[in-house]
N, C-alpha and C. Protein backbone atom coordinates (compact mmCIF):
# COMPACT_ATOMS: atom_id res chain seq x y z
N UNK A 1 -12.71 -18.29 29.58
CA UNK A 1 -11.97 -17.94 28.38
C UNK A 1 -12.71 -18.41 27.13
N UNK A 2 -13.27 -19.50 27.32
CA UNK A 2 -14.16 -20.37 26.22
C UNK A 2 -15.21 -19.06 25.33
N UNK A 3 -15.92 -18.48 26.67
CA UNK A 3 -17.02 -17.46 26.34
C UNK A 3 -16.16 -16.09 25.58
N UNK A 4 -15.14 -15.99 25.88
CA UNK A 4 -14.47 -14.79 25.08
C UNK A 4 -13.71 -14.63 23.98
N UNK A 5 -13.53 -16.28 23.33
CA UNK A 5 -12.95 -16.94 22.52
C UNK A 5 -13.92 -16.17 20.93
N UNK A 6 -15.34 -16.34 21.36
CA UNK A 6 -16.30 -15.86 19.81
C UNK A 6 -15.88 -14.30 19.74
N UNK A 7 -15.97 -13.66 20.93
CA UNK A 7 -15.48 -11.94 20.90
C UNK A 7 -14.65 -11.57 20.48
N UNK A 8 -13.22 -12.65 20.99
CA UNK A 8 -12.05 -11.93 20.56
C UNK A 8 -12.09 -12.12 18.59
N UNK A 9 -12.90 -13.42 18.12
CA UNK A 9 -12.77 -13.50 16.99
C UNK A 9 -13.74 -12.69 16.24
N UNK A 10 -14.42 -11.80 16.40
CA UNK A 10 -15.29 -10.95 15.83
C UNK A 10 -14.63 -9.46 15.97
N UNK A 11 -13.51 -9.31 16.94
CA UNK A 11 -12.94 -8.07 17.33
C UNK A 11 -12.33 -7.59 15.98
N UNK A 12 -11.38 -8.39 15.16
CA UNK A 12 -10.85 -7.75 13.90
C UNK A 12 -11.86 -7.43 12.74
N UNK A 13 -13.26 -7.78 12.88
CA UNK A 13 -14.03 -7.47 11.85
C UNK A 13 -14.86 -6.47 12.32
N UNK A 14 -15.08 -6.14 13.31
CA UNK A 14 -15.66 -4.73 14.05
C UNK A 14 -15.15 -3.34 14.16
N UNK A 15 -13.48 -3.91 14.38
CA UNK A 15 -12.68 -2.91 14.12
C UNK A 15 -11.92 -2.36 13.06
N UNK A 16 -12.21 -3.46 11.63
CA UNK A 16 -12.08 -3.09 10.23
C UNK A 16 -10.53 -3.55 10.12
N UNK A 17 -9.86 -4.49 11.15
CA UNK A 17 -8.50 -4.61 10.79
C UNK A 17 -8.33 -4.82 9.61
N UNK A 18 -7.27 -4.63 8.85
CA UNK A 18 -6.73 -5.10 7.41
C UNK A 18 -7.52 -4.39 6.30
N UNK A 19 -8.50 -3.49 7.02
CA UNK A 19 -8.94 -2.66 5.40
C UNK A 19 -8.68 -1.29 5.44
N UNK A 20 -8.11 -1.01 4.32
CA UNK A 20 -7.13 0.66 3.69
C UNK A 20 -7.89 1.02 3.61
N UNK A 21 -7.94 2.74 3.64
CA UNK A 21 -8.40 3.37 2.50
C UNK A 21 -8.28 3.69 1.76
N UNK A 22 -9.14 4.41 0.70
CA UNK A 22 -9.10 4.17 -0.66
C UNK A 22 -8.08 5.24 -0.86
N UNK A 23 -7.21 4.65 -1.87
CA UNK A 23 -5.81 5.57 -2.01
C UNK A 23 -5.96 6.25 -3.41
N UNK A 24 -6.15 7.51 -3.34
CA UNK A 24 -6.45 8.28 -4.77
C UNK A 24 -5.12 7.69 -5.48
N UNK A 25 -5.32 7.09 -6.59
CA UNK A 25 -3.70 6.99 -7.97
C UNK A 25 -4.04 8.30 -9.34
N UNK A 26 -2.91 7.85 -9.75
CA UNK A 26 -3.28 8.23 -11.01
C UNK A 26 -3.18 7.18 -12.01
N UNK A 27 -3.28 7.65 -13.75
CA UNK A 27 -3.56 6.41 -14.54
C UNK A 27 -2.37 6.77 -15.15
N UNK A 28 -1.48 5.94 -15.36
CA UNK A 28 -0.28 6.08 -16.67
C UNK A 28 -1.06 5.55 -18.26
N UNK A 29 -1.02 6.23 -19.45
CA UNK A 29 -1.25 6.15 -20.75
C UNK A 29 -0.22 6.57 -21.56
N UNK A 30 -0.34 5.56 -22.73
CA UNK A 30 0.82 6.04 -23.88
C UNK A 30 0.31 7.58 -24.45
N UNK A 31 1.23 8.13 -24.87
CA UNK A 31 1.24 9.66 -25.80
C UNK A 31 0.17 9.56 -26.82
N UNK A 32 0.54 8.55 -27.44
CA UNK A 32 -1.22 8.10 -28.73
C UNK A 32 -2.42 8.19 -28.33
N UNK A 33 -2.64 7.57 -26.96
CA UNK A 33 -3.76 7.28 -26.00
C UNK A 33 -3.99 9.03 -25.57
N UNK A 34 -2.33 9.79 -24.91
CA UNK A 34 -3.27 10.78 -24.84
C UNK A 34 -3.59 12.04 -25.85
N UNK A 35 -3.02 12.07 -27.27
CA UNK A 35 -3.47 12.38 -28.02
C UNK A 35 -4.87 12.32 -28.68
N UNK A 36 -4.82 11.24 -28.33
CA UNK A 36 -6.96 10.78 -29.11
C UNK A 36 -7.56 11.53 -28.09
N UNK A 37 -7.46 11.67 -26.72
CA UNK A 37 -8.20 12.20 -25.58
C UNK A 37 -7.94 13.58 -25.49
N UNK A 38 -7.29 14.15 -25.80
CA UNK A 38 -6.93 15.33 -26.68
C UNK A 38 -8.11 15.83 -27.78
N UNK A 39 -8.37 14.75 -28.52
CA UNK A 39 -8.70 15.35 -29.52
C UNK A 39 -10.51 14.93 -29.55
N UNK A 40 -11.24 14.05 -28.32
CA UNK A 40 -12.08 13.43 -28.39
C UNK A 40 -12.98 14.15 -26.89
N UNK A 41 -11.95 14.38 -25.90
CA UNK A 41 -12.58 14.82 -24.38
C UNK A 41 -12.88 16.31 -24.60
N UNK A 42 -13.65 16.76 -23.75
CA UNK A 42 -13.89 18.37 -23.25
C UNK A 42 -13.35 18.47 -22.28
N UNK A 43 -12.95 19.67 -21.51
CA UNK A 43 -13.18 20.50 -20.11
C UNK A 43 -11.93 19.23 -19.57
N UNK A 44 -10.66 20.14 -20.12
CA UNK A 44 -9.63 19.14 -19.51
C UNK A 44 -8.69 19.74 -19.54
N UNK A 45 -7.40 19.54 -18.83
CA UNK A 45 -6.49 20.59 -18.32
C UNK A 45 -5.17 19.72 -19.03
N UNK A 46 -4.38 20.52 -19.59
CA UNK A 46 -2.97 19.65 -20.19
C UNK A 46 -1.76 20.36 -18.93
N UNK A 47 -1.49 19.69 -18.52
CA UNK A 47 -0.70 20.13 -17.28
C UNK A 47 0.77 19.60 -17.10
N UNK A 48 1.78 20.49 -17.59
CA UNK A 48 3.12 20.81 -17.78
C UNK A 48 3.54 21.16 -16.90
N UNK A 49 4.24 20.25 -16.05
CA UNK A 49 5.40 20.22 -14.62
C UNK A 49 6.32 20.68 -14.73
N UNK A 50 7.27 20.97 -16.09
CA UNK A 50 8.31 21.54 -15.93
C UNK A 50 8.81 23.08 -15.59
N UNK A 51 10.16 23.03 -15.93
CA UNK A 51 10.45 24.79 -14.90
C UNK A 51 9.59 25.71 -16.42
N UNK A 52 9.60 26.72 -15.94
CA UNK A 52 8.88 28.19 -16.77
C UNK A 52 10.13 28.06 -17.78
N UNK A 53 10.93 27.91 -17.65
CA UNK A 53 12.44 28.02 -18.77
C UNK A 53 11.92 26.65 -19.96
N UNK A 54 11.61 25.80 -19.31
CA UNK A 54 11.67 24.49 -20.47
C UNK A 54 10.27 24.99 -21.04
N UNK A 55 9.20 25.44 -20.39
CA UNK A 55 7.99 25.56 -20.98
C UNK A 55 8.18 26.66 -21.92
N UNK A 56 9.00 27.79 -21.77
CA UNK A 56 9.04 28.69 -22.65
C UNK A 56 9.83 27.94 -23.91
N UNK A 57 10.53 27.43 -23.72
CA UNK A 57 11.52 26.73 -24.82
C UNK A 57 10.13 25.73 -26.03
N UNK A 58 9.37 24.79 -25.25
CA UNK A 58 8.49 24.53 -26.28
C UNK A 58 7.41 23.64 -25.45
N UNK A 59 6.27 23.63 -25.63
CA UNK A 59 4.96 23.69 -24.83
C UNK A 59 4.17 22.62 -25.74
N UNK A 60 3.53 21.94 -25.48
CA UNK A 60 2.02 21.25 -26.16
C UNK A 60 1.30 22.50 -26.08
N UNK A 61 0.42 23.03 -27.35
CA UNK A 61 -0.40 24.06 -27.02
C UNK A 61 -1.56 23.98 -26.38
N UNK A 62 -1.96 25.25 -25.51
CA UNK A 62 -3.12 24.97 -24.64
C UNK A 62 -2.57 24.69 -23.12
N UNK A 63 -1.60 23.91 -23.01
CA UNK A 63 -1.03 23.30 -21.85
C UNK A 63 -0.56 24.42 -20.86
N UNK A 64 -0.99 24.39 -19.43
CA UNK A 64 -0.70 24.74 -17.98
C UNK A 64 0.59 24.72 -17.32
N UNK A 65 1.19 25.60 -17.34
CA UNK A 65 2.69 25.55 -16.63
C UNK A 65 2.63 25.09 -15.09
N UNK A 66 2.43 24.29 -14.27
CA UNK A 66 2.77 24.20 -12.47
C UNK A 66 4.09 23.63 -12.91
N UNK A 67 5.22 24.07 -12.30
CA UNK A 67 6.21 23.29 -12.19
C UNK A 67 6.03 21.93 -10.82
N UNK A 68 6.46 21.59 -11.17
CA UNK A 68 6.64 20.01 -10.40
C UNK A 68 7.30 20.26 -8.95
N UNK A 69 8.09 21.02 -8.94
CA UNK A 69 8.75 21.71 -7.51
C UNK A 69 7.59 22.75 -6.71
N UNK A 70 6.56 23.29 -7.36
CA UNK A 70 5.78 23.82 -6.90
C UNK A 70 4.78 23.27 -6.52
N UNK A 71 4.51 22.08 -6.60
CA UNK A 71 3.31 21.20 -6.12
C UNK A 71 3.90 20.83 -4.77
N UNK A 72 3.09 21.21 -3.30
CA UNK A 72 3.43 20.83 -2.30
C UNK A 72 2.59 20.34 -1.67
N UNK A 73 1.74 20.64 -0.31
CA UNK A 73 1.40 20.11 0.43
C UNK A 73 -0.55 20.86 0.57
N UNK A 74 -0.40 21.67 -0.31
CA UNK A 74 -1.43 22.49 -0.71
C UNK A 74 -1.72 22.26 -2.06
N UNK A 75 -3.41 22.31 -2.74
CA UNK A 75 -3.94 22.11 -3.79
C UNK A 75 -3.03 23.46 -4.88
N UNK A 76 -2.88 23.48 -5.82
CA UNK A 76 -2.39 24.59 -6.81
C UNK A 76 -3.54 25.19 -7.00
N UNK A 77 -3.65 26.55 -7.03
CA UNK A 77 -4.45 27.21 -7.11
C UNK A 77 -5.04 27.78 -8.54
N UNK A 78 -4.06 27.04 -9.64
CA UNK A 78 -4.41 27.08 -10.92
C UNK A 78 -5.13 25.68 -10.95
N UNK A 79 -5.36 24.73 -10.39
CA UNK A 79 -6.17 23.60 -10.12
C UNK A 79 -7.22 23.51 -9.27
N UNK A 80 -8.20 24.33 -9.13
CA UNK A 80 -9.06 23.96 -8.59
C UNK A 80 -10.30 23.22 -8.28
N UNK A 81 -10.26 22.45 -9.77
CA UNK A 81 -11.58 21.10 -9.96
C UNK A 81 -10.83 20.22 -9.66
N UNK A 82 -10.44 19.37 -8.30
CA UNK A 82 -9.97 18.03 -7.97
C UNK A 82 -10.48 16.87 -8.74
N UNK A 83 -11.62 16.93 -9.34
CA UNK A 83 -12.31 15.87 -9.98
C UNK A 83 -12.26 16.40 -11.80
N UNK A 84 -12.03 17.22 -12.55
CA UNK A 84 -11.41 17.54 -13.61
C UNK A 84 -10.22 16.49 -14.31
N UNK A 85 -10.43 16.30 -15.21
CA UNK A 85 -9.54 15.65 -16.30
C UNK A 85 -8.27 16.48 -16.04
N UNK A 86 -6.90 16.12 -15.82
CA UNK A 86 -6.04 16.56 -15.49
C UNK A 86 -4.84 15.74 -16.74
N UNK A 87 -4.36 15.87 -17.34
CA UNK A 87 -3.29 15.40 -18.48
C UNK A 87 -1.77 16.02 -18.10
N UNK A 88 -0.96 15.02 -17.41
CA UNK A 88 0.79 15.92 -17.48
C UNK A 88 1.61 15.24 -18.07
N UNK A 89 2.32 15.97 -18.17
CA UNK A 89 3.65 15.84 -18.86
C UNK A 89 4.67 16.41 -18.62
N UNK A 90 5.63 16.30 -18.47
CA UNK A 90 7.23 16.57 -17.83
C UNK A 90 8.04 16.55 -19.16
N UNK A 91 9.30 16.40 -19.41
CA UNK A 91 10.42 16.29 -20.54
C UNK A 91 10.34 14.94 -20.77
N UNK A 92 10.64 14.04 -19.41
CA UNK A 92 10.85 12.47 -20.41
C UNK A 92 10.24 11.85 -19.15
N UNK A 93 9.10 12.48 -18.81
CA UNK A 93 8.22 10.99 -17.61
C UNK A 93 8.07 10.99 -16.11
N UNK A 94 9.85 11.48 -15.80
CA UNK A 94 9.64 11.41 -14.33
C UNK A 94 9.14 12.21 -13.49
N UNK A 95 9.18 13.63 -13.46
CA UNK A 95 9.13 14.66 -13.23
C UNK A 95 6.91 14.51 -12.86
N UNK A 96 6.81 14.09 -14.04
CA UNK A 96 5.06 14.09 -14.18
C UNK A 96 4.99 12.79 -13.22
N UNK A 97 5.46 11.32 -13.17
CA UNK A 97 4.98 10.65 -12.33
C UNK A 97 5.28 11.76 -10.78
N UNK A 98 6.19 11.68 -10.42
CA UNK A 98 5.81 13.03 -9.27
C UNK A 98 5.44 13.59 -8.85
N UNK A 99 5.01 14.41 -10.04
CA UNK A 99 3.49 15.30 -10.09
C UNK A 99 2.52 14.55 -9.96
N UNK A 100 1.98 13.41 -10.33
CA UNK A 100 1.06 13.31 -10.56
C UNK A 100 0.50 12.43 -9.29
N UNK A 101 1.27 12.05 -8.21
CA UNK A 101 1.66 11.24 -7.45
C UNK A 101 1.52 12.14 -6.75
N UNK A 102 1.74 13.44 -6.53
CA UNK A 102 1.34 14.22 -5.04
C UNK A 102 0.20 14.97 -5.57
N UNK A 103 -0.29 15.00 -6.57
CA UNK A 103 -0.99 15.49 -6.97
C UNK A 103 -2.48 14.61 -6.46
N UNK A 104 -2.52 13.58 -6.37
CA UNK A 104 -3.52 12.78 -6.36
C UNK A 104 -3.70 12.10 -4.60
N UNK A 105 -2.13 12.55 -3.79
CA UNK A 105 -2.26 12.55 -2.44
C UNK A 105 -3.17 13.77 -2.00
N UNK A 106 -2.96 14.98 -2.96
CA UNK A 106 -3.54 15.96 -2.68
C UNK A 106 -5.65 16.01 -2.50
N UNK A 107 -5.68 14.86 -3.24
CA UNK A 107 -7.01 14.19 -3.35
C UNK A 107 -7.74 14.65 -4.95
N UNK A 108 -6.79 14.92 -5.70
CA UNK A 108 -7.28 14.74 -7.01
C UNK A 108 -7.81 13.37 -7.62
N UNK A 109 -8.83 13.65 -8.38
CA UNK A 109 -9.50 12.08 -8.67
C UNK A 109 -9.05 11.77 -10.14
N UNK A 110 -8.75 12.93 -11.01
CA UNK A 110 -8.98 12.39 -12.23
C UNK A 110 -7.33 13.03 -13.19
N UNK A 111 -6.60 12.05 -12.39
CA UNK A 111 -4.98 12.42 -13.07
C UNK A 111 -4.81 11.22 -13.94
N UNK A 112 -4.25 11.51 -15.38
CA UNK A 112 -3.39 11.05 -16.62
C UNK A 112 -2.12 11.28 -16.40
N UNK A 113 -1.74 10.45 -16.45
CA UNK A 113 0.14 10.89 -16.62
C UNK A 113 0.44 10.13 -18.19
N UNK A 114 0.93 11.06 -18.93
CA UNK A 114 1.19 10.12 -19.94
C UNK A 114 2.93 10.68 -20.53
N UNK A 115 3.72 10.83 -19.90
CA UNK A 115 5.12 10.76 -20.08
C UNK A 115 6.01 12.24 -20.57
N UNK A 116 7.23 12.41 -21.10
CA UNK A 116 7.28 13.78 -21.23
C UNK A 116 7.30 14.02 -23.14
N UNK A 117 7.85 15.57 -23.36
CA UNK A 117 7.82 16.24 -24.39
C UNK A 117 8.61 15.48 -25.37
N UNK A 118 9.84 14.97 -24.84
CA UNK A 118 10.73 14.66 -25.58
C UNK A 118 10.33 13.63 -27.06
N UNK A 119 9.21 12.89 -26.82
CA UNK A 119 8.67 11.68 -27.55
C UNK A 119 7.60 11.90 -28.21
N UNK A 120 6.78 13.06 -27.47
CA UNK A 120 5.39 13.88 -27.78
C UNK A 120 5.23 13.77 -29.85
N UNK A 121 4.58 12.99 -29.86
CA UNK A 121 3.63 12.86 -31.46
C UNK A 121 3.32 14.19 -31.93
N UNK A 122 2.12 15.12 -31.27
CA UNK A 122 1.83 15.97 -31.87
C UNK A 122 2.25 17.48 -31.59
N UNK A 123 1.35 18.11 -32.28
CA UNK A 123 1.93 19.40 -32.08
C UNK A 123 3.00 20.39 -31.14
N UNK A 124 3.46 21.14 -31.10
CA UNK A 124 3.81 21.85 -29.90
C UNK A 124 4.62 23.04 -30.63
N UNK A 125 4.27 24.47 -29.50
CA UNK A 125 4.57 25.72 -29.99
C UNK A 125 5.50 26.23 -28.62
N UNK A 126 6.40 27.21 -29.10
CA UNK A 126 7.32 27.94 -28.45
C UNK A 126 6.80 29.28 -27.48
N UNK A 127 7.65 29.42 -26.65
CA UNK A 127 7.00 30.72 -26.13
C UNK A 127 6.22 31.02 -24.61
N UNK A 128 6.61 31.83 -23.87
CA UNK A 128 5.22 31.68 -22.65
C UNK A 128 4.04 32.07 -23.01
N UNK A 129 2.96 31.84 -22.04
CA UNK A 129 1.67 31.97 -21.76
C UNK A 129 1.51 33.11 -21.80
């Protein structure tokens, strides 16, 4: 038993016990924060979770309708750069952590969540896409 005593203690580091893998997140930022990135980044997607009804009612301009109920178990097919600057927003927050949270199970690398419309600083226009 003596001789199997060094084996068994090398067994959890051979077999990687206790290490995850790397779990795609996303980043939460204030509305200010993502306004400057707005106005400072390129080649970036503003991505609006809510239903087609609230987006028609009033939109950040530029911004991507997926509703939040439509994000499933499959990439969105209006998303197809997983590694793309991704920016959402919902009405008041939750809706986008959601999104942005299966969104990034989905293996997206580069999600912003920065809260909903209701609080939104700058601009925003009426109307669908």
């Amino acid at each position: 038993m003596k001789k199997m005593l060094p084996l068994l203690l090398l067994l959890p580091l051979l077999t990687g016990c206790g290490a995850r893998p790397a779990r795609n997140t996303y980043r939460q930022i204030t509305q200010a924060e993502a306004l400057r990135m707005m106005e400072t980044e390129r080649d970036y997607i503003i991505l609006d979770v809510r239903t087609p009804a609230e987006f028609a009612e009033r939109h950040i301009p530029g911004a991507l309708n997926v509703p939040n109920e439509a994000i499933g178990d499959t990439a969105p097919a209006q998303l197809p750069d997983k590694g793309q600057l991704i920016l959402v927003y919902c009405r008041s927050g939750n809706r986008s952590k959601q999104a942005s949270e299966k969104l990034s199970a989905l293996g997206y690398t580069n999600i912003v969540e920065f809260g909903g419309i209701n609080t939104w600083p700058g601009e925003t226009v009426s109307g669908a896409q």
